[in-house]
C-alpha atoms as a PDB file:
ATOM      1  CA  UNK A   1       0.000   0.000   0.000  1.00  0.00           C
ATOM      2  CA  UNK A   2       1.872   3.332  -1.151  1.00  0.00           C
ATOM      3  CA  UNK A   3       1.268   6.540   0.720  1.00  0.00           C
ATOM      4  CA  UNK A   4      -1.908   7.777  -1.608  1.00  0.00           C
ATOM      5  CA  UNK A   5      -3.536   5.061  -0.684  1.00  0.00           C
ATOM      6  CA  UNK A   6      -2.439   4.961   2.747  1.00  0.00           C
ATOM      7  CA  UNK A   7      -4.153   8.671   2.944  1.00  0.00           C
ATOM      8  CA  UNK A   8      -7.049   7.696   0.514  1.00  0.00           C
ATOM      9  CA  UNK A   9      -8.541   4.743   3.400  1.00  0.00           C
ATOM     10  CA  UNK A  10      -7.596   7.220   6.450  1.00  0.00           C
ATOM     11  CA  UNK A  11      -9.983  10.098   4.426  1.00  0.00           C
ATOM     12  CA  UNK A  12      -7.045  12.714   5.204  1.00  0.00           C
ATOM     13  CA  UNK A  13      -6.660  15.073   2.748  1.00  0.00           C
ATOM     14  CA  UNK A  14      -2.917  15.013   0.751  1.00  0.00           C
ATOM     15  CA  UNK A  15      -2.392  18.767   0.940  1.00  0.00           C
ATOM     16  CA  UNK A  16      -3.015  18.581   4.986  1.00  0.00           C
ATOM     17  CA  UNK A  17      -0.783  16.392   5.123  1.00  0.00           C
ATOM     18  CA  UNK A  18       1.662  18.377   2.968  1.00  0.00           C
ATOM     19  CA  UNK A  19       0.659  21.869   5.455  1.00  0.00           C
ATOM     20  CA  UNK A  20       1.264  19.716   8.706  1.00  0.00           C
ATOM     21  CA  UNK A  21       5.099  18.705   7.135  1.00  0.00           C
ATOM     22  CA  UNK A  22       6.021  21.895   5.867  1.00  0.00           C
ATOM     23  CA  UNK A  23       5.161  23.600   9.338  1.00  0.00           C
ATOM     24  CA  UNK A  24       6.801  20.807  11.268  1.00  0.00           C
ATOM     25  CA  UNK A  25      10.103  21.360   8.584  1.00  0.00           C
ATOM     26  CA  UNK A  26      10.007  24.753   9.767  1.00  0.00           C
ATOM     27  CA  UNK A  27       9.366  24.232  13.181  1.00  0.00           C
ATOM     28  CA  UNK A  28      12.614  21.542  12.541  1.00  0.00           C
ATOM     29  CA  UNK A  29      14.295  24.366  11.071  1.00  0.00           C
ATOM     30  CA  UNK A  30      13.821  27.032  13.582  1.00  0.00           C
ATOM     31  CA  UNK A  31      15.140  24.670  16.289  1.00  0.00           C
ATOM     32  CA  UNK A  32      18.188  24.022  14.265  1.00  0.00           C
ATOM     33  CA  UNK A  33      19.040  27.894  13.198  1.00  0.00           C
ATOM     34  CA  UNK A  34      18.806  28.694  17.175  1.00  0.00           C
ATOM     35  CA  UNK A  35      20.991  25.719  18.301  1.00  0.00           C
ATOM     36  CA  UNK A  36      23.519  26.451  15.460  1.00  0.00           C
ATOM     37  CA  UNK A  37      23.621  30.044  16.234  1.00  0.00           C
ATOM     38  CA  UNK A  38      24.272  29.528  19.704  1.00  0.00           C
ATOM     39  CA  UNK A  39      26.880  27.191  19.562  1.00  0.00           C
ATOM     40  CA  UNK A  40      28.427  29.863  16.795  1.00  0.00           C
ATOM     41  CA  UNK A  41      27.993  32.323  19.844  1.00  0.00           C
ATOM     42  CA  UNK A  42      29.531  30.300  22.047  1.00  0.00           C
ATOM     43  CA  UNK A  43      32.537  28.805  19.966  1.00  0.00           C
ATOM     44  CA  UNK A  44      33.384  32.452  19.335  1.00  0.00           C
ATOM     45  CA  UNK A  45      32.766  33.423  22.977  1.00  0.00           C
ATOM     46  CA  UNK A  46      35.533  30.789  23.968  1.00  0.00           C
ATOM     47  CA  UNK A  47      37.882  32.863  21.386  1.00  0.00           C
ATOM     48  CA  UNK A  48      37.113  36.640  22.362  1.00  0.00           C
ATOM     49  CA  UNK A  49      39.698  38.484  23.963  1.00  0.00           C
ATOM     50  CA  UNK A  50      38.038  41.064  25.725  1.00  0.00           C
ATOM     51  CA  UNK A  51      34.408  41.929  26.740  1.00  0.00           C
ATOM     52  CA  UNK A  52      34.047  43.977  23.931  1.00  0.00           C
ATOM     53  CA  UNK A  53      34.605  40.872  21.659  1.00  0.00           C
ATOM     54  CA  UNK A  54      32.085  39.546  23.320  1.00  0.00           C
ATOM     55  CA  UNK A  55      29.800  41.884  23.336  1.00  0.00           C
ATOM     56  CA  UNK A  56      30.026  42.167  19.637  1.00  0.00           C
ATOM     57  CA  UNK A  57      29.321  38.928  19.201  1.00  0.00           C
ATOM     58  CA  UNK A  58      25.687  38.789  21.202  1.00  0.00           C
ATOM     59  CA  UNK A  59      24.518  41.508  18.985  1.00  0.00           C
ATOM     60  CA  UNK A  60      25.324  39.760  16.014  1.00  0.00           C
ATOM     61  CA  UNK A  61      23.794  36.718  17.271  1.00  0.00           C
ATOM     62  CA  UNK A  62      20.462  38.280  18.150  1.00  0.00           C
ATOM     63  CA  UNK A  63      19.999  39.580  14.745  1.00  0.00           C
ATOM     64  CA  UNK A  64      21.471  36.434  13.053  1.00  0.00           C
ATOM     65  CA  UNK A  65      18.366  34.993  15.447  1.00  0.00           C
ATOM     66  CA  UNK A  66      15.747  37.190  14.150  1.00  0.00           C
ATOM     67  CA  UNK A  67      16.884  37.077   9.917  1.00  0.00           C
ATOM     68  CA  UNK A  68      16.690  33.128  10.606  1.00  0.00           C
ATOM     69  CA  UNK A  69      13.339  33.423  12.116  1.00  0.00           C
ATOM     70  CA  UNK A  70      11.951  36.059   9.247  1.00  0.00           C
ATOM     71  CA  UNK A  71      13.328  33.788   6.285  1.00  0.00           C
ATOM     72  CA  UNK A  72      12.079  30.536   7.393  1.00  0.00           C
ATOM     73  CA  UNK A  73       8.555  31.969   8.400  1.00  0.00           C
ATOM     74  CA  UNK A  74       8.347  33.533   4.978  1.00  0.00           C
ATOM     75  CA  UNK A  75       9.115  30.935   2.965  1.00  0.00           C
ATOM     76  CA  UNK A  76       7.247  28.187   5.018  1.00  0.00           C
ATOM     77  CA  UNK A  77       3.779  30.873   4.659  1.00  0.00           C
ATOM     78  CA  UNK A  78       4.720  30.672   0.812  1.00  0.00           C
ATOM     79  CA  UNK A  79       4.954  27.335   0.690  1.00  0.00           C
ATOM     80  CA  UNK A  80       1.456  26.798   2.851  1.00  0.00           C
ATOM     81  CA  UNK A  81      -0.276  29.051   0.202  1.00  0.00           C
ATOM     82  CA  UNK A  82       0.919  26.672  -2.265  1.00  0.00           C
ATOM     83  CA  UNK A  83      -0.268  23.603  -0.832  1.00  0.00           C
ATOM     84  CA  UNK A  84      -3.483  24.941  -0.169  1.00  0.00           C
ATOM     85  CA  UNK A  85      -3.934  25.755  -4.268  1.00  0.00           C
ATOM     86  CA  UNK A  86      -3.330  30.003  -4.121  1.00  0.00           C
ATOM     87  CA  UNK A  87      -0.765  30.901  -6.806  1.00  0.00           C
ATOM     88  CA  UNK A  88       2.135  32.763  -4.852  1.00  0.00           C
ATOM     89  CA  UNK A  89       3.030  33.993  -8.925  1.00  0.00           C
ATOM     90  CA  UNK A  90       0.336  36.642  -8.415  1.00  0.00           C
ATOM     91  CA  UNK A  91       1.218  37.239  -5.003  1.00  0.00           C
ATOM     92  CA  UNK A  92       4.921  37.760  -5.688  1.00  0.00           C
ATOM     93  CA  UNK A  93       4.232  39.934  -8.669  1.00  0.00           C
ATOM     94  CA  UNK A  94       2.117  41.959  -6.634  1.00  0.00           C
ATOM     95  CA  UNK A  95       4.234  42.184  -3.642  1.00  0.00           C
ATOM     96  CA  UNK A  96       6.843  43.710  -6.015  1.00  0.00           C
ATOM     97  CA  UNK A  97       4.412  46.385  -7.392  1.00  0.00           C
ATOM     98  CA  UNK A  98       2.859  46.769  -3.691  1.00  0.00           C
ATOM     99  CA  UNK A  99       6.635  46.644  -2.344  1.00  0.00           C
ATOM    100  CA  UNK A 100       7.987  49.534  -4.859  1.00  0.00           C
ATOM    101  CA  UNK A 101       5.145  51.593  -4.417  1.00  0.00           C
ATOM    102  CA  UNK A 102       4.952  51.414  -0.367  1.00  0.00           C
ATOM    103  CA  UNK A 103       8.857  51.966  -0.727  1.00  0.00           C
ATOM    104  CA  UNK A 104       8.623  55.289  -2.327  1.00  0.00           C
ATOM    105  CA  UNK A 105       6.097  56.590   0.489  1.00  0.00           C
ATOM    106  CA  UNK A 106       8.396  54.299   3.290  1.00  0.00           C
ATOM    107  CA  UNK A 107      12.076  55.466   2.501  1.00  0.00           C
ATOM    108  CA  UNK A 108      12.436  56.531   6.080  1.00  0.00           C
ATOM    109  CA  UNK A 109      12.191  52.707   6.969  1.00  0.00           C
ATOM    110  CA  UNK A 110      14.058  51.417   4.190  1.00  0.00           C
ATOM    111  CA  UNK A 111      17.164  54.304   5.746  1.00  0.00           C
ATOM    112  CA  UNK A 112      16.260  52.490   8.856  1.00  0.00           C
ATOM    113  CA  UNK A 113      17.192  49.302   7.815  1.00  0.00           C
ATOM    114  CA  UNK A 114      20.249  50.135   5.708  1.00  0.00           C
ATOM    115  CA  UNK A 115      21.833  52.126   8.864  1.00  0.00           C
ATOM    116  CA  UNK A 116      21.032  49.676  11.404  1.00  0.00           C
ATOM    117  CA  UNK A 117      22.863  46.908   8.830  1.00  0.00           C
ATOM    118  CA  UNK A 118      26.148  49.028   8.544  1.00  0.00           C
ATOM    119  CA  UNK A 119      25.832  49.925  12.453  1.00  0.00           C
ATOM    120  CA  UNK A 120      26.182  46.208  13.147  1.00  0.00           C
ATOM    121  CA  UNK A 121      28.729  45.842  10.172  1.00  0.00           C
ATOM    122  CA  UNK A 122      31.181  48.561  11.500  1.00  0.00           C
ATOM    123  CA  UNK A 123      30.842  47.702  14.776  1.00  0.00           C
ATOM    124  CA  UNK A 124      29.470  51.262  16.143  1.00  0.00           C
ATOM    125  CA  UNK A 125      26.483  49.818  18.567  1.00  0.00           C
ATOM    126  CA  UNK A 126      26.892  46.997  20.909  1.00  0.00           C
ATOM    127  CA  UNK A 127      24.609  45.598  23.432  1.00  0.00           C
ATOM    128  CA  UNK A 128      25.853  46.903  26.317  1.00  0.00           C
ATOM    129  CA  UNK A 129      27.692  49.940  25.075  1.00  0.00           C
ATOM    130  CA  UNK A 130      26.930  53.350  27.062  1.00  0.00           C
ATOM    131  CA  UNK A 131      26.761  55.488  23.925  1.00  0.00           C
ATOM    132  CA  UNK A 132      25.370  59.281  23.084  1.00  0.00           C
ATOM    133  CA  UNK A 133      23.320  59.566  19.635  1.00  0.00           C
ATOM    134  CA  UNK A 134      20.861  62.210  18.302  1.00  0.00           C
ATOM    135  CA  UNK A 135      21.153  64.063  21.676  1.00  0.00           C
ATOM    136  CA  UNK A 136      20.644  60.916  24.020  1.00  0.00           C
ATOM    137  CA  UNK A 137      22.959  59.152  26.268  1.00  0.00           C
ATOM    138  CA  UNK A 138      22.218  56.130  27.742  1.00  0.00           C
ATOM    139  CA  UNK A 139      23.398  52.032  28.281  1.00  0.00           C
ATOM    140  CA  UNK A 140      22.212  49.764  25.124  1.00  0.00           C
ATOM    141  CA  UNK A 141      19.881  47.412  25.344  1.00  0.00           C
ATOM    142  CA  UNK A 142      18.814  46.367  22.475  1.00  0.00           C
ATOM    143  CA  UNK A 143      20.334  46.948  18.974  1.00  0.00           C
ATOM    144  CA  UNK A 144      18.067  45.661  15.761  1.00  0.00           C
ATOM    145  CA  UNK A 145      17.970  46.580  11.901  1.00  0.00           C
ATOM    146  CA  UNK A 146      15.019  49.467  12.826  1.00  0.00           C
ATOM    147  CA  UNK A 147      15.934  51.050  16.147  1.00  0.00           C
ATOM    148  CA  UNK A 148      18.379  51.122  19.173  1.00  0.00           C
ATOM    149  CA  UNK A 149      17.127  51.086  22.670  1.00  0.00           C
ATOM    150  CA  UNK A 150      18.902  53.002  25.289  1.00  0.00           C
ATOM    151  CA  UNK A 151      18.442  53.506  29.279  1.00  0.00           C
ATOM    152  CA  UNK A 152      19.556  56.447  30.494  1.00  0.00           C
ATOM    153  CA  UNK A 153      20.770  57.090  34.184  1.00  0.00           C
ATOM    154  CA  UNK A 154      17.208  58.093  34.970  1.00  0.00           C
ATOM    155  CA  UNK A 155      16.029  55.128  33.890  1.00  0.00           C
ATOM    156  CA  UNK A 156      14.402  56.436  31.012  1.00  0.00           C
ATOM    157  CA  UNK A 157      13.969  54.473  27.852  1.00  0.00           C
ATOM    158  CA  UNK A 158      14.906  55.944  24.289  1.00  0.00           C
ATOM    159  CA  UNK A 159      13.806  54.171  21.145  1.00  0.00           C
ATOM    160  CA  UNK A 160      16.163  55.974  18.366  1.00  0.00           C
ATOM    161  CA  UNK A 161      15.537  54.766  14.570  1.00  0.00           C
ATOM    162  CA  UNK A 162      18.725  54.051  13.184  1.00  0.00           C
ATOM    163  CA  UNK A 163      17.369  56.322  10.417  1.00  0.00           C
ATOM    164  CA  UNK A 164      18.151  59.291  12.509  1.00  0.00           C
ATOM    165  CA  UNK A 165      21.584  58.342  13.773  1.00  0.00           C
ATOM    166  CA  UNK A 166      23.856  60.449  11.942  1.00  0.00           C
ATOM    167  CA  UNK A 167      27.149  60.534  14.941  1.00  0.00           C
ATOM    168  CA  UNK A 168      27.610  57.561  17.612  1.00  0.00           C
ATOM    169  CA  UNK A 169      29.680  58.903  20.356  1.00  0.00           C
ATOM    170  CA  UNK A 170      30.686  55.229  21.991  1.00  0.00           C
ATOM    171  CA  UNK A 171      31.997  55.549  25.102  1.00  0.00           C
ATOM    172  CA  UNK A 172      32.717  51.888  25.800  1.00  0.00           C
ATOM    173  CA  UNK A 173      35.690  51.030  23.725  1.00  0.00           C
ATOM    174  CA  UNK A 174      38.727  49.994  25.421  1.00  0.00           C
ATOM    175  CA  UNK A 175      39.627  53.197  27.983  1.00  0.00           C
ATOM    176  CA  UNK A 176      38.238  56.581  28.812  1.00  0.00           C
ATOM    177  CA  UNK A 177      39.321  59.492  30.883  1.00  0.00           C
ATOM    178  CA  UNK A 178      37.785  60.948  33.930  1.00  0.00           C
ATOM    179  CA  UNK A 179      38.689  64.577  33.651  1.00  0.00           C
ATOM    180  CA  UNK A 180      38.419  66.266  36.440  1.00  0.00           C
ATOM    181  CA  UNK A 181      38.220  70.487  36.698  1.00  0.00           C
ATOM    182  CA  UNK A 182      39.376  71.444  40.450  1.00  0.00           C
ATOM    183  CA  UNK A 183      38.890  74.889  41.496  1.00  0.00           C
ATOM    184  CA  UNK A 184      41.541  76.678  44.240  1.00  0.00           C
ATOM    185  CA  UNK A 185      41.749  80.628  45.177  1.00  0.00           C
ATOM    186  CA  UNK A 186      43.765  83.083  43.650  1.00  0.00           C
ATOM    187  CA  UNK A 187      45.786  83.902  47.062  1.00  0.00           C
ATOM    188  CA  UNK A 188      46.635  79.774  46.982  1.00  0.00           C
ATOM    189  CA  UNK A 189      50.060  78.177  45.555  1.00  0.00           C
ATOM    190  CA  UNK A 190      49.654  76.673  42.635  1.00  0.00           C
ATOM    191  CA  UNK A 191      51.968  74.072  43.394  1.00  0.00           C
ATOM    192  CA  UNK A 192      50.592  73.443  46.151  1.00  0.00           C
ATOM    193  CA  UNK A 193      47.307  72.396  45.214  1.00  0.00           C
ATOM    194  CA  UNK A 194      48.648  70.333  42.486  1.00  0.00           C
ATOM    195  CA  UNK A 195      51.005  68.668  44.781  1.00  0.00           C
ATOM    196  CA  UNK A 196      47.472  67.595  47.113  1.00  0.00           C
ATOM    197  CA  UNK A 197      46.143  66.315  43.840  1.00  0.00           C
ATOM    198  CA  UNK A 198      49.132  64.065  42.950  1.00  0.00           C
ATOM    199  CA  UNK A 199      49.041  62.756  46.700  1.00  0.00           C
ATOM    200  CA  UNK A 200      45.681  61.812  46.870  1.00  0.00           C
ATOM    201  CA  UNK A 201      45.454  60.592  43.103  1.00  0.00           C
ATOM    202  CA  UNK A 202      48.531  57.981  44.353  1.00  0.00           C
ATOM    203  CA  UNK A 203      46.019  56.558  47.385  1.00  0.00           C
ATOM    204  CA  UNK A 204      43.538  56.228  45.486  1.00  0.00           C
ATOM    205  CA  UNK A 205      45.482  54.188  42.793  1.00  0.00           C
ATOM    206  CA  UNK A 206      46.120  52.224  45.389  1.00  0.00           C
ATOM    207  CA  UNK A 207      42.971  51.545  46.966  1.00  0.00           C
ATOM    208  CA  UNK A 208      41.059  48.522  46.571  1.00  0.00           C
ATOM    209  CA  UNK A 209      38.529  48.128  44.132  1.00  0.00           C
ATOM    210  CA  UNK A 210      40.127  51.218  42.171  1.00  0.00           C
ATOM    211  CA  UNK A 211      43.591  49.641  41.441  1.00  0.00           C
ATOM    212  CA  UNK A 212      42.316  48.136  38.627  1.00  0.00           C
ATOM    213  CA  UNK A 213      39.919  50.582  37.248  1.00  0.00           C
ATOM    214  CA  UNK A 214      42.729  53.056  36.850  1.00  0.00           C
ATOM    215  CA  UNK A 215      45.239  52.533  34.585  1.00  0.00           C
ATOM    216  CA  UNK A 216      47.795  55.382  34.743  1.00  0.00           C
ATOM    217  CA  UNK A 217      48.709  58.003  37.219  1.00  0.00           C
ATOM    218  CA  UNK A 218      47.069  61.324  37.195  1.00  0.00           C
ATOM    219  CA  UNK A 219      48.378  63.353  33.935  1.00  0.00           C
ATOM    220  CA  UNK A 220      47.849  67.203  35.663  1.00  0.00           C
ATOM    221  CA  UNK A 221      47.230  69.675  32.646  1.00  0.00           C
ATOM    222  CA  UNK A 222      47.996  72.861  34.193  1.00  0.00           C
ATOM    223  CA  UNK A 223      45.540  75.870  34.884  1.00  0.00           C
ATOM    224  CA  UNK A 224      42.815  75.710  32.839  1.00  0.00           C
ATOM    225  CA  UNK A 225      41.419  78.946  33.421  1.00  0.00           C
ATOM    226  CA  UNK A 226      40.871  82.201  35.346  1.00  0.00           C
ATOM    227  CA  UNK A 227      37.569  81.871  36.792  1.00  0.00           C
ATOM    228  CA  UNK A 228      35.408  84.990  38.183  1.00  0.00           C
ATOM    229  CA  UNK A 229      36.999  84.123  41.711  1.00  0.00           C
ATOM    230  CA  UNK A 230      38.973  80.576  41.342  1.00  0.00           C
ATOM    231  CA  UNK A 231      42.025  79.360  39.540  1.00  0.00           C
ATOM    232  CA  UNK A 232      40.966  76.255  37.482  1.00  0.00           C
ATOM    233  CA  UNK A 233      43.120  73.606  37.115  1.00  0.00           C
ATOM    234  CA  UNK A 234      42.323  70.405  34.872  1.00  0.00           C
ATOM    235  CA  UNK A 235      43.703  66.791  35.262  1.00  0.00           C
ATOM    236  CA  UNK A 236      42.749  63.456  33.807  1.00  0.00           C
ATOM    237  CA  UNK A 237      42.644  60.063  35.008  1.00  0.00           C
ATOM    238  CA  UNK A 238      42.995  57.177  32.504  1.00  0.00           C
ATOM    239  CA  UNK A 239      40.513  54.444  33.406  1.00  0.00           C
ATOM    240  CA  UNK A 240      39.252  51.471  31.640  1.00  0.00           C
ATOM    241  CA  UNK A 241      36.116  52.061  30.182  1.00  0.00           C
ATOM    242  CA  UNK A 242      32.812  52.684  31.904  1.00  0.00           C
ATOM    243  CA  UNK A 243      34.431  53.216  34.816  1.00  0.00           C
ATOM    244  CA  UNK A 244      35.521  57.215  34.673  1.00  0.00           C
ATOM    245  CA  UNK A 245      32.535  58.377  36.688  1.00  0.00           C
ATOM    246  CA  UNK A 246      33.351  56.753  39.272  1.00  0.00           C
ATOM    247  CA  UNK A 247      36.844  57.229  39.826  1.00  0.00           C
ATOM    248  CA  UNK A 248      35.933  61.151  39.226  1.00  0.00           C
ATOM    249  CA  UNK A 249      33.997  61.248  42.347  1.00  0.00           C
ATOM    250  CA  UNK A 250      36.057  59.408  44.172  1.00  0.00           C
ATOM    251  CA  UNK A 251      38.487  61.892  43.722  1.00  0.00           C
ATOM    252  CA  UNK A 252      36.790  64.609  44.142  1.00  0.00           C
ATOM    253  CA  UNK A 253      35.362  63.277  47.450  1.00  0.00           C
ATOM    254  CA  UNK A 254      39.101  62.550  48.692  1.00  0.00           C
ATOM    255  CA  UNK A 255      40.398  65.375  47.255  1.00  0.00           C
ATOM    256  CA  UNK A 256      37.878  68.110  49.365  1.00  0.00           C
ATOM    257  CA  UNK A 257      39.478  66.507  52.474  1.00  0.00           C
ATOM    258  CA  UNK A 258      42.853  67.141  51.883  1.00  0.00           C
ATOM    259  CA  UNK A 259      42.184  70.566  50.870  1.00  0.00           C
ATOM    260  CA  UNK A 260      40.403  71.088  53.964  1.00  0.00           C
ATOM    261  CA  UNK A 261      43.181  69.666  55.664  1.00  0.00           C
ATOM    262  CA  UNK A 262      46.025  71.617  54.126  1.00  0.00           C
ATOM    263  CA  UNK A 263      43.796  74.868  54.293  1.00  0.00           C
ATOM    264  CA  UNK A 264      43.292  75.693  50.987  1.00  0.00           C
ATOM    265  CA  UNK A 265      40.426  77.448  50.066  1.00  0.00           C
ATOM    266  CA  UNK A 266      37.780  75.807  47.401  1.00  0.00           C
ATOM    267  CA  UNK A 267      36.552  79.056  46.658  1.00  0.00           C
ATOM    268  CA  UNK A 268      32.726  79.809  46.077  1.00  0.00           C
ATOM    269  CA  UNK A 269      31.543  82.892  43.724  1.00  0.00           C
ATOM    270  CA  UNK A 270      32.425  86.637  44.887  1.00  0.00           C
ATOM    271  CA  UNK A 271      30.568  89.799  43.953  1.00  0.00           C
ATOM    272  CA  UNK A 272      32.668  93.274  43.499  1.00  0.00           C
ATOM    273  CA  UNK A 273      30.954  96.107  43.641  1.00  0.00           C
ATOM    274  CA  UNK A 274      31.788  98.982  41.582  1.00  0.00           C
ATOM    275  CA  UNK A 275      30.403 102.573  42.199  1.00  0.00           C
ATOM    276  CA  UNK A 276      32.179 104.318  39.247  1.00  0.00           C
ATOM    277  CA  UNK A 277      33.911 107.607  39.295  1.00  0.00           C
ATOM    278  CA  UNK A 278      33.266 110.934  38.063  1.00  0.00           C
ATOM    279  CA  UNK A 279      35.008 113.556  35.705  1.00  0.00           C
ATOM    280  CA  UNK A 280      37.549 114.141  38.404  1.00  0.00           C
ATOM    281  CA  UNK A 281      38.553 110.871  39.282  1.00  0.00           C
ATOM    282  CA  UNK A 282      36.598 110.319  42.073  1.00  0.00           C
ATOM    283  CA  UNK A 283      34.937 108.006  43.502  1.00  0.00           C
ATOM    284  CA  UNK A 284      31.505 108.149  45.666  1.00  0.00           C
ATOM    285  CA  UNK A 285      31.418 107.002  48.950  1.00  0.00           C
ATOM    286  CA  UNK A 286      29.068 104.162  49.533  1.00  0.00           C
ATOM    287  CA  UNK A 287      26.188 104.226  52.080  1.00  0.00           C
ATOM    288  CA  UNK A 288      25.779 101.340  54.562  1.00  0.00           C
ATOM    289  CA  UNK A 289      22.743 101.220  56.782  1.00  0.00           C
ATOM    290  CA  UNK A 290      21.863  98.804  58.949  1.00  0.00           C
ATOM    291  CA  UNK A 291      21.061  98.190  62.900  1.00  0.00           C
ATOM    292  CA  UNK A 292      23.375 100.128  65.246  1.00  0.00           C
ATOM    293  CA  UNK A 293      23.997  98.312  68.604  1.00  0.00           C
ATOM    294  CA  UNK A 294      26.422 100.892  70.039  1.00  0.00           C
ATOM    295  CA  UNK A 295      23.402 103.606  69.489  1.00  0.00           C
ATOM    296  CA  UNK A 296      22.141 105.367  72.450  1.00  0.00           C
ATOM    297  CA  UNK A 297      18.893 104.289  73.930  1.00  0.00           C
ATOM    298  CA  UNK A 298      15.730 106.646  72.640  1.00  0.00           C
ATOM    299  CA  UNK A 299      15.181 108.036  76.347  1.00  0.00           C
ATOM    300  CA  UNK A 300      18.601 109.853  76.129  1.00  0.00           C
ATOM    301  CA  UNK A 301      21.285 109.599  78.580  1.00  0.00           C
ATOM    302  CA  UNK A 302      20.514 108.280  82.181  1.00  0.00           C
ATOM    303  CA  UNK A 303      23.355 109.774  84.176  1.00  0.00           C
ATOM    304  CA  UNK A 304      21.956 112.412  86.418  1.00  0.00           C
END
């Protein structure tokens, strides 16, 4: 008895027999794209030589993941059309008319797609990234052909098209600097203050939990600036990356108690006054009124 007639005496129709195969093919198929994608994921984990590496490579799987499952769905939906006696010739042909037209009046999603594809193919975005685009910063969460996901420190989610990402500032890849702005007096030494800095920025180096984070000794720039009542002076840490806000106020936390300790001043914002001068040359005198305590009291003097 051949298969026809196996079908023929159980009264099951041929081309629901053919619908139930080609689903369980693609169910088959689906299985086999995630196992094999994973144990591509993992084979390369095993390889990577830094967390960036690795990184890389969970993006990539993800949207290896989600091609796999968009191909096999569409062709096992074309194939069930064709068991179940519609033409997919029609449908094609009118996908490609439907298609050109809706891409004329859908380029913005079509600039999606093409952006996201070269984001993942230069290596810009990774999952996990803290990066700043079209005006956002935030941690990466989720990187696809249409849009990037970021958290911000708020908490707050962004949903960017990739359409609309013109610069990626990444701020993830390999070190960064924590620069660090530190305000002093005018009537303090100079050399001094940068000699606190250099002694504190040495502790902390050798603290735990910020040996590692640090990788180089403080690089002291100079004086930055002449502020409206402070001396700036700017120095740098070199940190690995993702790390530099945290060493910065670190610092800065250490570095207010040896300035308190050595006396010198972390200046806050003056105001001078200026009352002008005349033609002469000179200069008004300024009133001051306030409370007199030293005045005498209103019932004159009591000494008889």
């Amino acid at each position: 008895m051949n298969s026809t007639t196996f079908f023929n005496y159980l009264h099951v129709p041929r081309e629901l027999v053919h619908v139930v195969v080609i689903l369980l093919l693609a169910w088959l198929l689906m299985r086999l794209s995630r196992k094999l994608i994973r144990l591509f994921r993992d084979y390369t984990n095993s390889r990577a030589a830094t967390a960036d590496e690795k990184r890389r490579i969970e993006t990539l799987a993800r949207v290896f993941r989600y091609i796999a499952t968009v191909m096999i769905t569409l062709v096992a939906g074309m194939l069930v059309l064709s068991e179940a006696g519609i033409s997919i010739a029609p449908i094609l042909g009118a996908a490609g008319v439907v298609g050109l037209a809706v891409g004329f009046g859908a380029q913005s999603l079509i600039k999606d797609f093409f952006n996201g594809f070269f984001l993942l193919l230069e290596n810009q975005i990774r999952q996990g990234d803290v990066v700043e685009i079209s005006g956002k910063t935030g941690a990466v969460e989720d990187v696809t052909l249409r849009y990037v996901r970021l958290r911000d420190f708020e908490g707050s989610v962004h949903y960017i098209p990739n359409g609309l990402i013109t610069t990626v500032t990444n701020k993830s890849r390999g070190y960064a600097y924590a620069m660090v702005d530190v305000s002093i007096a005018y009537r303090e030494s100079i050399d001094e203050a940068c000699a606190v800095m250099r002694e504190v920025a040495v502790k902390l180096r050798e603290t735990e939990g910020f040996a590692e984070k640090i990788l180089e000794d403080i690089d002291i720039a100079g004086v930055q600036d002449w502020g409206d009542s402070a001396v700036v002076i700017r120095c740098r840490f070199k940190t690995v990356a993702l790390e530099q806000w945290g060493v910065r106020r670190e610092f800065l936390r250490r570095l207010k108690d040896a300035f308190d300790a050595r006396g010198i001043e972390i200046p806050y914002p003056h105001l001078t006054v200026y009352a002008g001068q005349d033609k002469q040359g000179n200069a008004p005198a300024f009133r001051i009124a306030g409370n007199d305590t030293c005045a005498e009291p209103a019932g004159g003097d009591n000494d008889a």
